[in-house]
PDB file of N, CA and C in Angstrom:
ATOM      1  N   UNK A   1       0.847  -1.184   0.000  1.00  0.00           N
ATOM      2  CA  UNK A   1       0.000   0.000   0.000  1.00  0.00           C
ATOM      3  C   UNK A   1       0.893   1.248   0.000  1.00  0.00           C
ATOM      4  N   UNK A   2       0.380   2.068  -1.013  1.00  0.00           N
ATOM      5  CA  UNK A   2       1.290   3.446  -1.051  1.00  0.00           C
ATOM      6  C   UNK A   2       0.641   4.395  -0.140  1.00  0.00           C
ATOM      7  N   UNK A   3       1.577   4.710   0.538  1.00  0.00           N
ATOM      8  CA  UNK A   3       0.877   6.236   1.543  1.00  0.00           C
ATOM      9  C   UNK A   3       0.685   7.796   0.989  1.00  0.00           C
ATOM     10  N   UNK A   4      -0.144   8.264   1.232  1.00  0.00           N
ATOM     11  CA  UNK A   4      -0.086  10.048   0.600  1.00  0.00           C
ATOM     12  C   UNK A   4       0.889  10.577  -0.118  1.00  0.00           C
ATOM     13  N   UNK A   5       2.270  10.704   0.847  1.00  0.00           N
ATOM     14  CA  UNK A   5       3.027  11.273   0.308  1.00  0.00           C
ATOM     15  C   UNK A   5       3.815  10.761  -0.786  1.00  0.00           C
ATOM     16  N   UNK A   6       3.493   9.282  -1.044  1.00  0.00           N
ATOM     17  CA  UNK A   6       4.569   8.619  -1.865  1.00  0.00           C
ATOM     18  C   UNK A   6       2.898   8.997  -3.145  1.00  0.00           C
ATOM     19  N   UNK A   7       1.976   8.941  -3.093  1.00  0.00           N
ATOM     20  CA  UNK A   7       0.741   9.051  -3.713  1.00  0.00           C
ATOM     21  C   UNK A   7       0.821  10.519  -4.619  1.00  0.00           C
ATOM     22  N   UNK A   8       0.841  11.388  -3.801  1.00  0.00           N
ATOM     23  CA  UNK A   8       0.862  12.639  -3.900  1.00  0.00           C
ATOM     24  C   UNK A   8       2.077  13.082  -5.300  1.00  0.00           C
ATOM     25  N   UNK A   9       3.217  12.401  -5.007  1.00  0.00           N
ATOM     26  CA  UNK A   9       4.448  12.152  -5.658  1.00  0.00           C
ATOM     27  C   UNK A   9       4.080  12.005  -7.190  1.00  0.00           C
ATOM     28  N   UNK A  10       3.471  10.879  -6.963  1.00  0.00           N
ATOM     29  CA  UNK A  10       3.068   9.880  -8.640  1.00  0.00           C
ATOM     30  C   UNK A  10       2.086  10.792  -8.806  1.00  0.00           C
ATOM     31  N   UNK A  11       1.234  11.750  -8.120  1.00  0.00           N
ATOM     32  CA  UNK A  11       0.309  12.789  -8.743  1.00  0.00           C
ATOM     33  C   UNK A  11       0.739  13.944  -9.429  1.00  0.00           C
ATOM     34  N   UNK A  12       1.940  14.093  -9.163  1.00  0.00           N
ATOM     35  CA  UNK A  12       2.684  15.554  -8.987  1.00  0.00           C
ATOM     36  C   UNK A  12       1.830  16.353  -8.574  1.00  0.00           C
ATOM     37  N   UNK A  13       1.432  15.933  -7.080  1.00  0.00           N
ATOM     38  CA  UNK A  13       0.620  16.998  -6.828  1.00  0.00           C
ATOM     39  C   UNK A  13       1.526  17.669  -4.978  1.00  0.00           C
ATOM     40  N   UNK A  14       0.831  18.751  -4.686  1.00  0.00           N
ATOM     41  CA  UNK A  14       1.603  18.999  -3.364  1.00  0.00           C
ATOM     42  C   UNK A  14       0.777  18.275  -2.497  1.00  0.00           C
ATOM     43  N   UNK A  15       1.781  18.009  -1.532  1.00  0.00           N
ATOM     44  CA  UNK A  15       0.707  17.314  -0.227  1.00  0.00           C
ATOM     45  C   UNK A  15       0.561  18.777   0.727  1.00  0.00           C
ATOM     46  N   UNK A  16      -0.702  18.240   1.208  1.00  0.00           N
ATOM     47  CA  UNK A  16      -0.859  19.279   1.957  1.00  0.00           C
ATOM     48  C   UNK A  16      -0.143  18.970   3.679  1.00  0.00           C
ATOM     49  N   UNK A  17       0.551  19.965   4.561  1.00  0.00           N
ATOM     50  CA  UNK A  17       1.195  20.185   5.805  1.00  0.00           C
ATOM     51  C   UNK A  17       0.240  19.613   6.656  1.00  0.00           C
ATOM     52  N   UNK A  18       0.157  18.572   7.407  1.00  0.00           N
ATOM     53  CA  UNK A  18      -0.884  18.350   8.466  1.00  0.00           C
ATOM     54  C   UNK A  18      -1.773  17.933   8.116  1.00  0.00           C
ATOM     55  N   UNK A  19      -2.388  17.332   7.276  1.00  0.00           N
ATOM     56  CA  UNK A  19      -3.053  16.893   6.265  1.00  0.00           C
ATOM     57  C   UNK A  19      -4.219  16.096   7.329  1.00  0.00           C
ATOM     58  N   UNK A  20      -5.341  16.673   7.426  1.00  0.00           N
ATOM     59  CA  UNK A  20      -6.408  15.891   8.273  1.00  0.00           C
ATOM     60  C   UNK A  20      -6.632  16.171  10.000  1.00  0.00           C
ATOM     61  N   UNK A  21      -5.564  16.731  10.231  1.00  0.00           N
ATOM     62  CA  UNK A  21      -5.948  17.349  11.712  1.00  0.00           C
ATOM     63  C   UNK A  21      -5.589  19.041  12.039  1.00  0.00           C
ATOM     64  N   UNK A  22      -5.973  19.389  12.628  1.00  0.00           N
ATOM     65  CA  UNK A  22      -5.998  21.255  12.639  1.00  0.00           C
ATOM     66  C   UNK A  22      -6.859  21.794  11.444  1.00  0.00           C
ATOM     67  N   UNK A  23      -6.397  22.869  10.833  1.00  0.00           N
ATOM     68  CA  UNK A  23      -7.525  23.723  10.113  1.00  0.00           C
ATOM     69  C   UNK A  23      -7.136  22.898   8.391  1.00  0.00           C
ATOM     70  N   UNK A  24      -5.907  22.150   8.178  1.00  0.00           N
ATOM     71  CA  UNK A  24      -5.732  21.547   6.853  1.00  0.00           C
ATOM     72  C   UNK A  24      -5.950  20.461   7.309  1.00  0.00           C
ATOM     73  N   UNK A  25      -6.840  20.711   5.745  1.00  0.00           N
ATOM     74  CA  UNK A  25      -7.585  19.162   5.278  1.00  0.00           C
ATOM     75  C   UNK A  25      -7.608  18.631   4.315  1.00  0.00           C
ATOM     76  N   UNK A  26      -7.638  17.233   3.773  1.00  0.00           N
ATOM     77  CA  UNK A  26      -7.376  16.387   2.300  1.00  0.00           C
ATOM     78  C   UNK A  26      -6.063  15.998   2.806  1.00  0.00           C
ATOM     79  N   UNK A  27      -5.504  15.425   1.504  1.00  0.00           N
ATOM     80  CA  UNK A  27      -3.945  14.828   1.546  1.00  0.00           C
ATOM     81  C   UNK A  27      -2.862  15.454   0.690  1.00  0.00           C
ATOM     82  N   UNK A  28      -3.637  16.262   0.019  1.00  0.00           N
ATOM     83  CA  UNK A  28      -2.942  16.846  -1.699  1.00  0.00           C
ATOM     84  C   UNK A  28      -3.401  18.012  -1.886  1.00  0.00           C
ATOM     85  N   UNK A  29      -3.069  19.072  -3.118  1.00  0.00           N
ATOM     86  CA  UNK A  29      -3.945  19.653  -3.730  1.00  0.00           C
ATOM     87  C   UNK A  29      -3.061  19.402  -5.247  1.00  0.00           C
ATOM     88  N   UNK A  30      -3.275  19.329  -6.409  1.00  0.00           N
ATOM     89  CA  UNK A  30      -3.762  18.993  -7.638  1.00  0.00           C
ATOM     90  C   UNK A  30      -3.647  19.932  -8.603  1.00  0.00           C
ATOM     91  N   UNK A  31      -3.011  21.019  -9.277  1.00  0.00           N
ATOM     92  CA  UNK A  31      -2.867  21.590 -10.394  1.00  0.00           C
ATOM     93  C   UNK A  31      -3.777  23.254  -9.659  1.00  0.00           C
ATOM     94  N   UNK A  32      -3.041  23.527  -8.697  1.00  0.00           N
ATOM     95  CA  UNK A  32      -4.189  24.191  -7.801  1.00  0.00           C
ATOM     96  C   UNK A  32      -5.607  24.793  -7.850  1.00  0.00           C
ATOM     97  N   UNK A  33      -6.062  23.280  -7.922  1.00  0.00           N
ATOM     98  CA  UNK A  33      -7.804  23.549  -8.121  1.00  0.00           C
ATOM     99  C   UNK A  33      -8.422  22.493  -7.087  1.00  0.00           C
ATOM    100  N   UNK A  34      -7.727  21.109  -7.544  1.00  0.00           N
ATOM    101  CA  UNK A  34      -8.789  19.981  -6.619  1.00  0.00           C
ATOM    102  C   UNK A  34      -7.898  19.971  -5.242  1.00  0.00           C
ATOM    103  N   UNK A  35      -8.328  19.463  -4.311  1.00  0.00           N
ATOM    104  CA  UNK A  35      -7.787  19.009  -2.497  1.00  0.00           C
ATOM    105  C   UNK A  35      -7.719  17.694  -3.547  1.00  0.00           C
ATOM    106  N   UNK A  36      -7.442  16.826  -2.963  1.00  0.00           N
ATOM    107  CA  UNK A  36      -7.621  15.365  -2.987  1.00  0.00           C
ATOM    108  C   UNK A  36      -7.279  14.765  -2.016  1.00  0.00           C
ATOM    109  N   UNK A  37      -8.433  13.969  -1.422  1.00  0.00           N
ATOM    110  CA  UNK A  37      -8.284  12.773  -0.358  1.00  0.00           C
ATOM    111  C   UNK A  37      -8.033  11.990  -0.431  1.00  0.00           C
ATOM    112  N   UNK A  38      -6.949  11.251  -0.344  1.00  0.00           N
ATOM    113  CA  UNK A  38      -6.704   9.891  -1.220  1.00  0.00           C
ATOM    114  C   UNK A  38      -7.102   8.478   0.225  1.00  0.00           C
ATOM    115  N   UNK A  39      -7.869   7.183  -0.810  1.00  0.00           N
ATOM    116  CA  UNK A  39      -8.153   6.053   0.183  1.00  0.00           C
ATOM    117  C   UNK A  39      -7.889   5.172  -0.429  1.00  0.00           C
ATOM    118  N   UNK A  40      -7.040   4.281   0.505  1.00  0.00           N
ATOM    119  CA  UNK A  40      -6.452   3.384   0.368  1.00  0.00           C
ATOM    120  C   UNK A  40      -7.332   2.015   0.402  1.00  0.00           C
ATOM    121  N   UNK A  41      -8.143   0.893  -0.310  1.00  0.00           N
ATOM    122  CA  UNK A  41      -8.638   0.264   0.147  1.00  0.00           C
ATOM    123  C   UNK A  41      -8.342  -1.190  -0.363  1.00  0.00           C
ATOM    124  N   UNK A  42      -8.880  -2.594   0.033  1.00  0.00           N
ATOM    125  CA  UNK A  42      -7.893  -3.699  -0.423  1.00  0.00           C
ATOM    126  C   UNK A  42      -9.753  -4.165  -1.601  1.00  0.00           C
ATOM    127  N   UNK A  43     -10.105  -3.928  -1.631  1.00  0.00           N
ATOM    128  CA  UNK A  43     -11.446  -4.256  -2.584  1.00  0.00           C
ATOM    129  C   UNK A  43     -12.482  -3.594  -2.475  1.00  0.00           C
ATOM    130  N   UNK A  44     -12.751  -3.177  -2.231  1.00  0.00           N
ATOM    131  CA  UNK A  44     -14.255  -1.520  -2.028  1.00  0.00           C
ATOM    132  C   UNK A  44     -14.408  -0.317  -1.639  1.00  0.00           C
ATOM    133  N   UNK A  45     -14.802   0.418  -1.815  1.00  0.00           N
ATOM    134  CA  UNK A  45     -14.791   1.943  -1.162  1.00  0.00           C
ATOM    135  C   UNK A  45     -16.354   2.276  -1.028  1.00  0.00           C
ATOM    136  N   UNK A  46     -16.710   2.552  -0.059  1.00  0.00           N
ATOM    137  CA  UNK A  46     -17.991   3.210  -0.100  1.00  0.00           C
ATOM    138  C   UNK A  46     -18.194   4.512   0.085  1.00  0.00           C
ATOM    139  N   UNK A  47     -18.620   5.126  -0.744  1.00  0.00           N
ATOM    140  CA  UNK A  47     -18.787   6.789  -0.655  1.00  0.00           C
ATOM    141  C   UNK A  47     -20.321   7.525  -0.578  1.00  0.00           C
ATOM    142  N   UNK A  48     -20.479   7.753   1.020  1.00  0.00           N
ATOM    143  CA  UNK A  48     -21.783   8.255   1.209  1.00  0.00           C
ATOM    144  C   UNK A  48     -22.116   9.948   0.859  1.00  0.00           C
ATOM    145  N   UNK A  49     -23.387  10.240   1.333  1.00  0.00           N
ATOM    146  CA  UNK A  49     -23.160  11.792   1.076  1.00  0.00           C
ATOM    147  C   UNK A  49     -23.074  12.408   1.985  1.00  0.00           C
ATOM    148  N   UNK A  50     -22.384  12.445   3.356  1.00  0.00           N
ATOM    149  CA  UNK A  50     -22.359  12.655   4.585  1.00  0.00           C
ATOM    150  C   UNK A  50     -20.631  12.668   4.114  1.00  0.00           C
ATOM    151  N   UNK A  51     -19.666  11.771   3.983  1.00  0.00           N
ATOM    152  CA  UNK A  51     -18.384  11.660   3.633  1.00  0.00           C
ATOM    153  C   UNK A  51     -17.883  12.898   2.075  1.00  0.00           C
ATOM    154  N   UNK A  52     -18.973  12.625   0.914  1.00  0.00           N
ATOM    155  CA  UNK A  52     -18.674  13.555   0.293  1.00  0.00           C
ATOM    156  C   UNK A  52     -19.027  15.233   0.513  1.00  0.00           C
ATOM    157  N   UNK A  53     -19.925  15.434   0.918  1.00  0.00           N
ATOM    158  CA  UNK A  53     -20.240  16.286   1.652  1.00  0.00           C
ATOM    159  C   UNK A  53     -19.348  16.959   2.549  1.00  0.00           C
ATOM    160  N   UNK A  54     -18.914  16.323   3.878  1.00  0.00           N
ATOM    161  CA  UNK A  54     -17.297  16.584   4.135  1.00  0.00           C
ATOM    162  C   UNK A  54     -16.268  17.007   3.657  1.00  0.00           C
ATOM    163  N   UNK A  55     -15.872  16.588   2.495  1.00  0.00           N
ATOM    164  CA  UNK A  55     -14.834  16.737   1.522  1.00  0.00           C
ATOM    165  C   UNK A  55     -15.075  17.826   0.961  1.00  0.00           C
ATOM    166  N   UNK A  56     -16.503  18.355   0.097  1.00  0.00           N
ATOM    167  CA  UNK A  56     -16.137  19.375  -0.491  1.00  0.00           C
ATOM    168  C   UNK A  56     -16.137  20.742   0.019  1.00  0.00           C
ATOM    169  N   UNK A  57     -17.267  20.392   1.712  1.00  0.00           N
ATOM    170  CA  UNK A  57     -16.790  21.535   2.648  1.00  0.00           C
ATOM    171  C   UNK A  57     -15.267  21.893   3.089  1.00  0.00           C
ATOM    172  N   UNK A  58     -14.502  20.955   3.527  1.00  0.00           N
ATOM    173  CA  UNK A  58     -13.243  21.390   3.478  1.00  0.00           C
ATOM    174  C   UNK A  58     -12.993  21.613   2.503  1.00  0.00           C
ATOM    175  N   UNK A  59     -13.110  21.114   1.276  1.00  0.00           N
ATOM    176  CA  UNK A  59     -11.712  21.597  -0.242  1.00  0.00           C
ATOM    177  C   UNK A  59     -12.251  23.551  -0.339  1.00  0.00           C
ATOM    178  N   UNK A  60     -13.789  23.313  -0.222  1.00  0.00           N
ATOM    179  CA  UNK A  60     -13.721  25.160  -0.339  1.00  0.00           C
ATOM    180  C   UNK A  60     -13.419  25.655   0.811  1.00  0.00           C
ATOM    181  N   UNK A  61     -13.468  25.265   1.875  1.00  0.00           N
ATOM    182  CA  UNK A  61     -13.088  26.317   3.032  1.00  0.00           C
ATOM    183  C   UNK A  61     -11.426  26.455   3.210  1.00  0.00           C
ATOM    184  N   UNK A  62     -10.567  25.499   2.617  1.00  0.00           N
ATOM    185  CA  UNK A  62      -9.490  25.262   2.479  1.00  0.00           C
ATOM    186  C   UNK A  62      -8.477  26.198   1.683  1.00  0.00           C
ATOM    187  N   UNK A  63      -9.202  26.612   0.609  1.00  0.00           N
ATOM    188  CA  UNK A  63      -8.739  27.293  -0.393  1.00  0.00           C
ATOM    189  C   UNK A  63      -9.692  27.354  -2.009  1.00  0.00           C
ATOM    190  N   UNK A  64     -10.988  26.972  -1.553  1.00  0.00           N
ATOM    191  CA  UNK A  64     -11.850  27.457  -2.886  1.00  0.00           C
ATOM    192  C   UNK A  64     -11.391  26.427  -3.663  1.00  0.00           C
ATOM    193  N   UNK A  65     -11.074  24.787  -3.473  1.00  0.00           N
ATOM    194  CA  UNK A  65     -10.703  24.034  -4.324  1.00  0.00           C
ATOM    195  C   UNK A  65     -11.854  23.314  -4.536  1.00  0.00           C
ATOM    196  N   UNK A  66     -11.816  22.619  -5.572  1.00  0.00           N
ATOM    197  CA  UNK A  66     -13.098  21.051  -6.138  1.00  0.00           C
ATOM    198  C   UNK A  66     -12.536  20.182  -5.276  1.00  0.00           C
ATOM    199  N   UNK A  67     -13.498  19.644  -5.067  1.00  0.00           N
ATOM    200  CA  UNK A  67     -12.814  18.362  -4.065  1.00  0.00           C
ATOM    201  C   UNK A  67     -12.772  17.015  -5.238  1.00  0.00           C
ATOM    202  N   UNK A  68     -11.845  16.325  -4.991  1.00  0.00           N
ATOM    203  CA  UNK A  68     -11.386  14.895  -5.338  1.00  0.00           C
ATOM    204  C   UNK A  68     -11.377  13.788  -4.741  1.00  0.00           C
ATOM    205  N   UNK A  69     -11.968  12.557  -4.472  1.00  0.00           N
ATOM    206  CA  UNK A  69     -11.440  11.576  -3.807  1.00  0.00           C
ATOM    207  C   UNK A  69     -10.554  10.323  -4.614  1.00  0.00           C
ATOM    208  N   UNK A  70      -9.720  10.017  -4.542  1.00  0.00           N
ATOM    209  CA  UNK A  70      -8.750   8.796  -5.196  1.00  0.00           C
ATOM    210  C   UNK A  70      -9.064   7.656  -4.646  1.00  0.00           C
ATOM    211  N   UNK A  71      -9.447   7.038  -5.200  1.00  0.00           N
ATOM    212  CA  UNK A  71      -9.541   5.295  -4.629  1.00  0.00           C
ATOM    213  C   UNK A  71      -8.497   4.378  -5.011  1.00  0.00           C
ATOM    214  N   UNK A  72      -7.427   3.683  -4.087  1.00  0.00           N
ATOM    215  CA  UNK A  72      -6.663   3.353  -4.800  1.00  0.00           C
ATOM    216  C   UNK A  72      -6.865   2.024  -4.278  1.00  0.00           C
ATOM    217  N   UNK A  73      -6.687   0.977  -4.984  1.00  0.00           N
ATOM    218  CA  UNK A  73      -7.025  -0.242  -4.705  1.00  0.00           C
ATOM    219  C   UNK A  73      -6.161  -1.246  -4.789  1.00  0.00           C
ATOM    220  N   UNK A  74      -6.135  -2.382  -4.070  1.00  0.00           N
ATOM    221  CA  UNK A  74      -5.317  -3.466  -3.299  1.00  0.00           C
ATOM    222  C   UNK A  74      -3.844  -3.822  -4.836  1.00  0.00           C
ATOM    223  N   UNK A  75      -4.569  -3.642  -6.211  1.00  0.00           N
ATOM    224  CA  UNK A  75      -4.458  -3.854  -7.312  1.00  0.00           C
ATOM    225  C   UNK A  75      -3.054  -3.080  -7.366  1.00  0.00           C
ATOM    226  N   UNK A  76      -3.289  -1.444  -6.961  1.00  0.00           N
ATOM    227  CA  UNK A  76      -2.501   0.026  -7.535  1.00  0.00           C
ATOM    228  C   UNK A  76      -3.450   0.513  -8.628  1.00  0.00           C
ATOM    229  N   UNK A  77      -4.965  -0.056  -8.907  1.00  0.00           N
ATOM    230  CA  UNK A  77      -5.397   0.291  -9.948  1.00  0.00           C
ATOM    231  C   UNK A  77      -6.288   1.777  -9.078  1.00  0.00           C
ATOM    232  N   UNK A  78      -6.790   2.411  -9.999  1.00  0.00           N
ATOM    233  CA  UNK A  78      -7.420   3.853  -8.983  1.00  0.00           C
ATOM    234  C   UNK A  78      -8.239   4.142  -9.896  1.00  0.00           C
ATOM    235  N   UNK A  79      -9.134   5.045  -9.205  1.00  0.00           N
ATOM    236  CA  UNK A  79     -10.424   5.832  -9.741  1.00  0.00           C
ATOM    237  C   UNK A  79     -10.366   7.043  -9.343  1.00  0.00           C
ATOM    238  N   UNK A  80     -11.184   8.336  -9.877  1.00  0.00           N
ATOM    239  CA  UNK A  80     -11.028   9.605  -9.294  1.00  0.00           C
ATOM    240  C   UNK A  80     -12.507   9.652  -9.003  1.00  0.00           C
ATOM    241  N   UNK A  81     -13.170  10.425  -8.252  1.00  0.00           N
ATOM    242  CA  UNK A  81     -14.765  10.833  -8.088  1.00  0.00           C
ATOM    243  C   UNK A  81     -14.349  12.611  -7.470  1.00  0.00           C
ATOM    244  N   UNK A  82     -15.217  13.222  -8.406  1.00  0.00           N
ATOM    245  CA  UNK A  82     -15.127  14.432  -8.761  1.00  0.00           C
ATOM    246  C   UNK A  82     -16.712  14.663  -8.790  1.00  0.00           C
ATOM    247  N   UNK A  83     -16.766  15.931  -8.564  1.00  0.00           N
ATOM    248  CA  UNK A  83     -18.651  16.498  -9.114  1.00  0.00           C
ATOM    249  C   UNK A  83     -18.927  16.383 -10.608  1.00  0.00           C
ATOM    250  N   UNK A  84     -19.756  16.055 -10.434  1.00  0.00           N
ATOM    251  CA  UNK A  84     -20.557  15.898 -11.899  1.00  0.00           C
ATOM    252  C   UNK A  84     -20.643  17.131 -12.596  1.00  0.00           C
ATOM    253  N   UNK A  85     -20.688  18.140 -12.350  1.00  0.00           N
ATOM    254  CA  UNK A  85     -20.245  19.375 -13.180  1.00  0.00           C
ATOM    255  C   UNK A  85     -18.949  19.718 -13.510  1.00  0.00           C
ATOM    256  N   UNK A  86     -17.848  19.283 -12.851  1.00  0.00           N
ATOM    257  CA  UNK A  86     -16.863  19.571 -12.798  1.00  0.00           C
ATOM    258  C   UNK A  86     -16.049  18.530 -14.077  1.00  0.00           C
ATOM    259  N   UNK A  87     -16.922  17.138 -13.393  1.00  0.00           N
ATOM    260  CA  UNK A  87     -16.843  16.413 -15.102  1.00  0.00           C
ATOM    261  C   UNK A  87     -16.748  17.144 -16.478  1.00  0.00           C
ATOM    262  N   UNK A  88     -18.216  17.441 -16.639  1.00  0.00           N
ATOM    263  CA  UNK A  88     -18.764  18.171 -17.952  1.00  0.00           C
ATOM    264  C   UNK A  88     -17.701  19.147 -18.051  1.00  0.00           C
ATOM    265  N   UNK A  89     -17.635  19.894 -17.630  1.00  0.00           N
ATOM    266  CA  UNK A  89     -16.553  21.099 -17.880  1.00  0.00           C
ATOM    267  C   UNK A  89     -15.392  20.694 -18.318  1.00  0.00           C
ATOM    268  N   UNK A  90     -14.799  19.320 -18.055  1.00  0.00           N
ATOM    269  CA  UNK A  90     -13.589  18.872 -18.385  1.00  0.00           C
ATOM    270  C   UNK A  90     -13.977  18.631 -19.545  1.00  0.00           C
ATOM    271  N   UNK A  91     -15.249  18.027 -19.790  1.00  0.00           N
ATOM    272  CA  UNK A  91     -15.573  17.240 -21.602  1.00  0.00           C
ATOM    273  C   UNK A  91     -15.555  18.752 -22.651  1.00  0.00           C
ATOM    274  N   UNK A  92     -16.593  19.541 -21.868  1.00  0.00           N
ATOM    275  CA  UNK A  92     -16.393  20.844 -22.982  1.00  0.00           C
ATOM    276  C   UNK A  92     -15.262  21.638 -23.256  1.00  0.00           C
ATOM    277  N   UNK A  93     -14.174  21.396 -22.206  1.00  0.00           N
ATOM    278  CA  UNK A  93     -13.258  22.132 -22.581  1.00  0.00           C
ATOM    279  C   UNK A  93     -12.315  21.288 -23.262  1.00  0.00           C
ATOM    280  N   UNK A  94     -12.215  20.096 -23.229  1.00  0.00           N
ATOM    281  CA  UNK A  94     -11.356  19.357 -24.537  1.00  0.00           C
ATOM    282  C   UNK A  94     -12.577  18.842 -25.383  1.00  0.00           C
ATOM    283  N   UNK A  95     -12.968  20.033 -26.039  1.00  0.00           N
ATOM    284  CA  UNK A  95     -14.263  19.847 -27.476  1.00  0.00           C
ATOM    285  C   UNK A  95     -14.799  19.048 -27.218  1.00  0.00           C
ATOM    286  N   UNK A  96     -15.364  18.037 -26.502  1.00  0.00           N
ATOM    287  CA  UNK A  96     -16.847  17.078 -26.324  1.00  0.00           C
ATOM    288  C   UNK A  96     -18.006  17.201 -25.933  1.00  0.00           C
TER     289      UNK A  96
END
């Protein structure tokens, strides 16, 4: 299992200082737009709306970021979950 900072690395993204306790929160931030929380899991992730909800209150109170969660799995294989608008915006802005 890879930890944040070795995570963060293969993201080229910054990790964030304190990452989860005091006033910073997430594990990362991302091309400075998304936080990203990254979870480590060995076969499932469950993502409620109480947990996402969480996330994107910190990513804006944090610094006005989209929130991200990374699922990275027992594999090294991963998923991203992002807002559904934030999707679309990615499709229209590379012409789709």
């Amino acid at each position: 299992m890879r930890g944040e900072r070795r995570e963060a690395k293969l993201d080229q993204a910054r990790p964030v200082k304190n990452s989860g306790r005091g006033e910073r929160k997430g594990d990362a931030v991302l091309n400075n737009q998304f936080l990203i929380d990254y979870k480590h899991n060995a076969k499932s992730f469950v993502l409620s709306k109480k947990n996402w909800d969480k996330h994107a209150k910190d990513a804006w109170n944090d610094g006005h970021y989209e929130p991200l969660i990374k699922v990275i799995f027992d594999d090294n294989s991963a998923v991203a979950i992002i807002e559904w608008n934030t999707f679309k915006e990615f499709l229209n802005d590379n012409g789709n």
